[in-house]
N, C-alpha and C. Protein backbone atom coordinates (compact mmCIF):
# COMPACT_ATOMS: atom_id res chain seq x y z
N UNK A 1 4.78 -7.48 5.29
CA UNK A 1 5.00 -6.46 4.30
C UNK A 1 3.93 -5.38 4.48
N UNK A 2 4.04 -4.31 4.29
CA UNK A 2 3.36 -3.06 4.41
C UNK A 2 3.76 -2.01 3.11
N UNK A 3 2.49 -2.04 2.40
CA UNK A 3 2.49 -0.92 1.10
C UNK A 3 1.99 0.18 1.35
N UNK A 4 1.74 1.60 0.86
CA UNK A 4 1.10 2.16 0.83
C UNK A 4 1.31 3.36 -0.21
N UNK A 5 -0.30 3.40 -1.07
CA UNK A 5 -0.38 3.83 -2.43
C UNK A 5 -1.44 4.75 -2.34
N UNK A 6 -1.76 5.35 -2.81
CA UNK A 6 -3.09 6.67 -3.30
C UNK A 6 -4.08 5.61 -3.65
N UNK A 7 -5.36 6.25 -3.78
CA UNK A 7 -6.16 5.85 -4.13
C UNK A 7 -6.25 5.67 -5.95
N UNK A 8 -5.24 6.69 -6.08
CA UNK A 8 -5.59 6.26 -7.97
C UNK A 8 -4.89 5.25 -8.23
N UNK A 9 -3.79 4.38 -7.92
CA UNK A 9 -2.96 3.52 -7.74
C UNK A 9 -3.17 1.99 -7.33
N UNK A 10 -4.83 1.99 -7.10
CA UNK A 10 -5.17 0.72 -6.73
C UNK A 10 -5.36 -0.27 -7.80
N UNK A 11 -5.64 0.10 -8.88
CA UNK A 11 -5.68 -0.55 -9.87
C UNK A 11 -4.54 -1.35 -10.87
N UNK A 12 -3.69 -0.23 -10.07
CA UNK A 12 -2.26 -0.89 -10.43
C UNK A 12 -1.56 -1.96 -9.76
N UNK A 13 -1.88 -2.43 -8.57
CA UNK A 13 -0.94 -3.18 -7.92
C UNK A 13 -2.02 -4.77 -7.76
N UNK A 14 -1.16 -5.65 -7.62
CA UNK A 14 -1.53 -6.85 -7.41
C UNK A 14 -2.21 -6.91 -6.03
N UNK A 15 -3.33 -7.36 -5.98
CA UNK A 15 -4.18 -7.17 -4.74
C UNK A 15 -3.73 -8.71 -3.93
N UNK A 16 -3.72 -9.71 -4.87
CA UNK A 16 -3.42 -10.98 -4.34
C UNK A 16 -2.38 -11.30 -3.22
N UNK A 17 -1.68 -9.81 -3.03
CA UNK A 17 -0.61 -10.20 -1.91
C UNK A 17 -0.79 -9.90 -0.82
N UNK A 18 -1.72 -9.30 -0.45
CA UNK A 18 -2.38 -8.60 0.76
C UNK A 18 -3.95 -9.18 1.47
N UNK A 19 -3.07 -9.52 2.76
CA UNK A 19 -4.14 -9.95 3.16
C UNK A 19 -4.94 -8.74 3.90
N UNK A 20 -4.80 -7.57 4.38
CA UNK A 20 -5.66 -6.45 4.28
C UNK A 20 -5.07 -5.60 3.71
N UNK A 21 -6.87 -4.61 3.58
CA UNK A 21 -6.33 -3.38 2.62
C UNK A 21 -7.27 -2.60 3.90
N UNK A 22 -6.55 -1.31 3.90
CA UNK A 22 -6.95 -0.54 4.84
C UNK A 22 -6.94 1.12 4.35
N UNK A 23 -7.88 1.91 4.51
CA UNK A 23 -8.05 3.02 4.58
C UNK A 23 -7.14 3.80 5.34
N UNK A 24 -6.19 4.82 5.46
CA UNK A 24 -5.99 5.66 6.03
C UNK A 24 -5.21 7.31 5.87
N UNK A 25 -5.41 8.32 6.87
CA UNK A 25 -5.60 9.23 6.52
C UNK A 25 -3.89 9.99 5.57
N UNK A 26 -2.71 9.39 6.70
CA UNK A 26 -1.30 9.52 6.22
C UNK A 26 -0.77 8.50 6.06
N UNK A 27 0.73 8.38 4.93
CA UNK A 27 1.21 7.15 5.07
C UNK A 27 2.11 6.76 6.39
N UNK A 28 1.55 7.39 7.73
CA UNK A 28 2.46 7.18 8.35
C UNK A 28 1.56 6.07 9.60
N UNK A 29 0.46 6.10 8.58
CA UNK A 29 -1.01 5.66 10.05
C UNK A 29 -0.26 4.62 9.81
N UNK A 30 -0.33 3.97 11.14
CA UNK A 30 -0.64 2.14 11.43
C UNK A 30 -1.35 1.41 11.75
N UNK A 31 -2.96 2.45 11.47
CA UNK A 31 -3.87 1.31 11.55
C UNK A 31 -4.72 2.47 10.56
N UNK A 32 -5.83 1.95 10.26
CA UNK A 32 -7.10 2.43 9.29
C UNK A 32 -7.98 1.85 9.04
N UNK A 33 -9.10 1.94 8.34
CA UNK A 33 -10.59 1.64 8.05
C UNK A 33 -10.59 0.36 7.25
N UNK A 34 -10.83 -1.14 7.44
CA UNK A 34 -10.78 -2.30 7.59
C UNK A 34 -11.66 -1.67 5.69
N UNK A 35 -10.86 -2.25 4.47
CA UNK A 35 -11.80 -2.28 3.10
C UNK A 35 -11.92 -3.79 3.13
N UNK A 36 -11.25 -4.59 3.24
CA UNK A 36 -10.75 -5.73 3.02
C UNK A 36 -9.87 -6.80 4.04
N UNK A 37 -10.16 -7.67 4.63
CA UNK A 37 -9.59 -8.71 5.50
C UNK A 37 -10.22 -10.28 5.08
N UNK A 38 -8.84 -10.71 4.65
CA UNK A 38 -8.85 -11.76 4.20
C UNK A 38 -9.38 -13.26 5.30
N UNK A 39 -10.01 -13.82 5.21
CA UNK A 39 -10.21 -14.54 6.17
C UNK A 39 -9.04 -16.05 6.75
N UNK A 40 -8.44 -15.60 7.27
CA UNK A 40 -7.37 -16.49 7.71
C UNK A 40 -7.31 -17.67 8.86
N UNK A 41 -7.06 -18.57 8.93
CA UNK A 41 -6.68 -19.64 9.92
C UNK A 41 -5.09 -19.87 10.63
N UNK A 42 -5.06 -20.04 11.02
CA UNK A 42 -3.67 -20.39 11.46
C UNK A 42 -3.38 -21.97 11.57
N UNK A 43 -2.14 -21.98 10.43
CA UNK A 43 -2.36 -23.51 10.20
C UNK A 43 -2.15 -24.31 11.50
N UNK A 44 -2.42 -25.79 11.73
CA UNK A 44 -3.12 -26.81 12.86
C UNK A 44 -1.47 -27.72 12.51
N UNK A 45 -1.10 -27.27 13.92
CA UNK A 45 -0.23 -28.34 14.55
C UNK A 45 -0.40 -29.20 15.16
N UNK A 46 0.65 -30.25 15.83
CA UNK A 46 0.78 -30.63 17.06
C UNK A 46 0.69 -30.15 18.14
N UNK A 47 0.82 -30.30 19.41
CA UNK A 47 0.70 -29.65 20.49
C UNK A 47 2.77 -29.70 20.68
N UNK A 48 2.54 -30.81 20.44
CA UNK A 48 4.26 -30.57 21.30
C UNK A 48 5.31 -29.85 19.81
N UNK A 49 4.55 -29.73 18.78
CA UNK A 49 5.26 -28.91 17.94
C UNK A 49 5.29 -27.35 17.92
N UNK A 50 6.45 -26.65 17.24
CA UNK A 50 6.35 -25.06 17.47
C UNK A 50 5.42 -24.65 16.47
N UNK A 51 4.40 -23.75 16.63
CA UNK A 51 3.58 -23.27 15.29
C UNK A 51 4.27 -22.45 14.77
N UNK A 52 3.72 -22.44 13.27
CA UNK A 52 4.73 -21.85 12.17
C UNK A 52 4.68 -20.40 11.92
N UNK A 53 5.03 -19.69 12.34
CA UNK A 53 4.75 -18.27 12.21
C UNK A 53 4.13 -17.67 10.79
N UNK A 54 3.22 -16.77 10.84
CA UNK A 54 2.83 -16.39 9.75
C UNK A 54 2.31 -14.84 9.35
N UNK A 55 3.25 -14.38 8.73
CA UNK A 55 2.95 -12.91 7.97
C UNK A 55 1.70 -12.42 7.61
N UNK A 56 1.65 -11.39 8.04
CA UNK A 56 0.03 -10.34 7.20
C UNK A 56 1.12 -9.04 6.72
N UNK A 57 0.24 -9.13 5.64
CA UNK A 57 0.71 -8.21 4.72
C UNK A 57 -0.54 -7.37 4.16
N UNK A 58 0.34 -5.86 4.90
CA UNK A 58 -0.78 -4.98 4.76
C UNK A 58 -1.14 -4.13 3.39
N UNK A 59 -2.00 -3.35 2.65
CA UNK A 59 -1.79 -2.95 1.87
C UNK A 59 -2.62 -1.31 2.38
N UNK A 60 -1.97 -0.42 2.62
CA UNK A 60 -2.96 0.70 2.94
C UNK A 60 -3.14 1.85 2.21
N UNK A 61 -4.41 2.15 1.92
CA UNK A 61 -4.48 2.98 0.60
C UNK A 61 -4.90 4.55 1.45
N UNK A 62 -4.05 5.97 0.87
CA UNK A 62 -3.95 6.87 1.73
C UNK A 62 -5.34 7.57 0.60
N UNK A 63 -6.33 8.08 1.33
CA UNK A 63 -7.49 9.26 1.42
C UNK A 63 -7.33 10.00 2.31
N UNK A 64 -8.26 11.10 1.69
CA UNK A 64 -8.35 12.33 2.38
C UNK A 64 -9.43 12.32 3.32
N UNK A 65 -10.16 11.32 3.46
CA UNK A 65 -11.28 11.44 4.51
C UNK A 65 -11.28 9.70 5.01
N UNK A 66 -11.01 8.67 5.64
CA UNK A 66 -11.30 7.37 5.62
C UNK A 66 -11.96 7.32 6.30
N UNK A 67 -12.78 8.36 7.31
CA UNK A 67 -14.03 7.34 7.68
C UNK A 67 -15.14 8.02 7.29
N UNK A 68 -14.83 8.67 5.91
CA UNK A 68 -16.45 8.90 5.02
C UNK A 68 -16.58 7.54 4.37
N UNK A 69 -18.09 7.24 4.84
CA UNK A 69 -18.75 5.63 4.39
C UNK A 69 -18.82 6.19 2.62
N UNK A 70 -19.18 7.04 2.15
CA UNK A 70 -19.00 7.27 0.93
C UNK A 70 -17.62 6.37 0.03
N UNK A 71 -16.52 7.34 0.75
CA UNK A 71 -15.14 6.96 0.53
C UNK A 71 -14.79 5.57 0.62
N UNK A 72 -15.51 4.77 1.77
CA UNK A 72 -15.26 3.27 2.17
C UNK A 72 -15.50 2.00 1.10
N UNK A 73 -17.29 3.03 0.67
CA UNK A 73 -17.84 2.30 -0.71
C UNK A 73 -16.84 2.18 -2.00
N UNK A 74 -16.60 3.45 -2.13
CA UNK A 74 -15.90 3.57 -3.41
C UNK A 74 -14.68 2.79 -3.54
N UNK A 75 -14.16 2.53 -2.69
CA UNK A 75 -12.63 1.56 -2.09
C UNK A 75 -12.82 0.46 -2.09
N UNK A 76 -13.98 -0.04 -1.81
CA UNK A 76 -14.68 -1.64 -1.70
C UNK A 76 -15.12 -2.06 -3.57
N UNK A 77 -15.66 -1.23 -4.22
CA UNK A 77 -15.77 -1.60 -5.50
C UNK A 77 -14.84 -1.82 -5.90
N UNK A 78 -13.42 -0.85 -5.68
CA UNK A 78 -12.28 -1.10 -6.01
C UNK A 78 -11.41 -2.71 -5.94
N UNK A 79 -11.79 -2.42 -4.91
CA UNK A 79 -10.88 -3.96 -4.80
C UNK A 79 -11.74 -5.36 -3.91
N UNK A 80 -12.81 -5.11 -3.90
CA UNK A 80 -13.07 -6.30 -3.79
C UNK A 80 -13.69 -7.31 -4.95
N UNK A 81 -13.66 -6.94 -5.96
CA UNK A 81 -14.20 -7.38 -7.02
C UNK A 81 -12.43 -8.12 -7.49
N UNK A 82 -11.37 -7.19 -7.22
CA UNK A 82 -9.84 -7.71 -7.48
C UNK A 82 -9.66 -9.28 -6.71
N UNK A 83 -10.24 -9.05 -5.35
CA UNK A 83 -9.60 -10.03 -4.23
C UNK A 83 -10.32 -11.05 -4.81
N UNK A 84 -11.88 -11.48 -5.31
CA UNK A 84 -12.47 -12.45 -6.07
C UNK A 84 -12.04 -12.88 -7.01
N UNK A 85 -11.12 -12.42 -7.91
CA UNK A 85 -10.78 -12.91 -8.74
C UNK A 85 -9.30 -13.97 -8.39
N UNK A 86 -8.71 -13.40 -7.18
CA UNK A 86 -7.79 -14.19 -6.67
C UNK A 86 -8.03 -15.97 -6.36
């Protein structure tokens, strides 16, 4: 899944579904400035079994500048205080 919301809009959405949140400049980027990456494993099979495929779900929040460290801060108060509470 792939969202993408303004920066005033972060407060509105459920952070718990996203395993990153990313900075970027249009909603058309497909990649941006790492706010948030969830730390993930890939669950432990067998060898002679197929591994289970598994979704990242992005959440990318559009600014006007994403690689002002200013901007990065202000995005990180935002939601990483959300993802802790998850």
């Amino acid at each position: 899944m792939r969202k993408v919301i303004s920066e005033s809009e972060v407060e509105t959405v459920d952070l718990k579904r996203f395993h990153e949140v990313l900075a970027v400049a249009s909603p058309d980027d497909i990649s941006g400035v790492a706010i948030y990456v969830s730390p993930r494993l890939a669950p432990f099979v067998h060898p002679s079994t197929p591994a289970v495929t598994t979704d990242t779900n992005y959440l990318l929040i559009v600014v006007e500048n994403p690689d002002d460290p200013e901007t990065i801060e202000r995005l990180k108060r935002l939601v990483i205080p959300q993802k802790r509470k998850a």
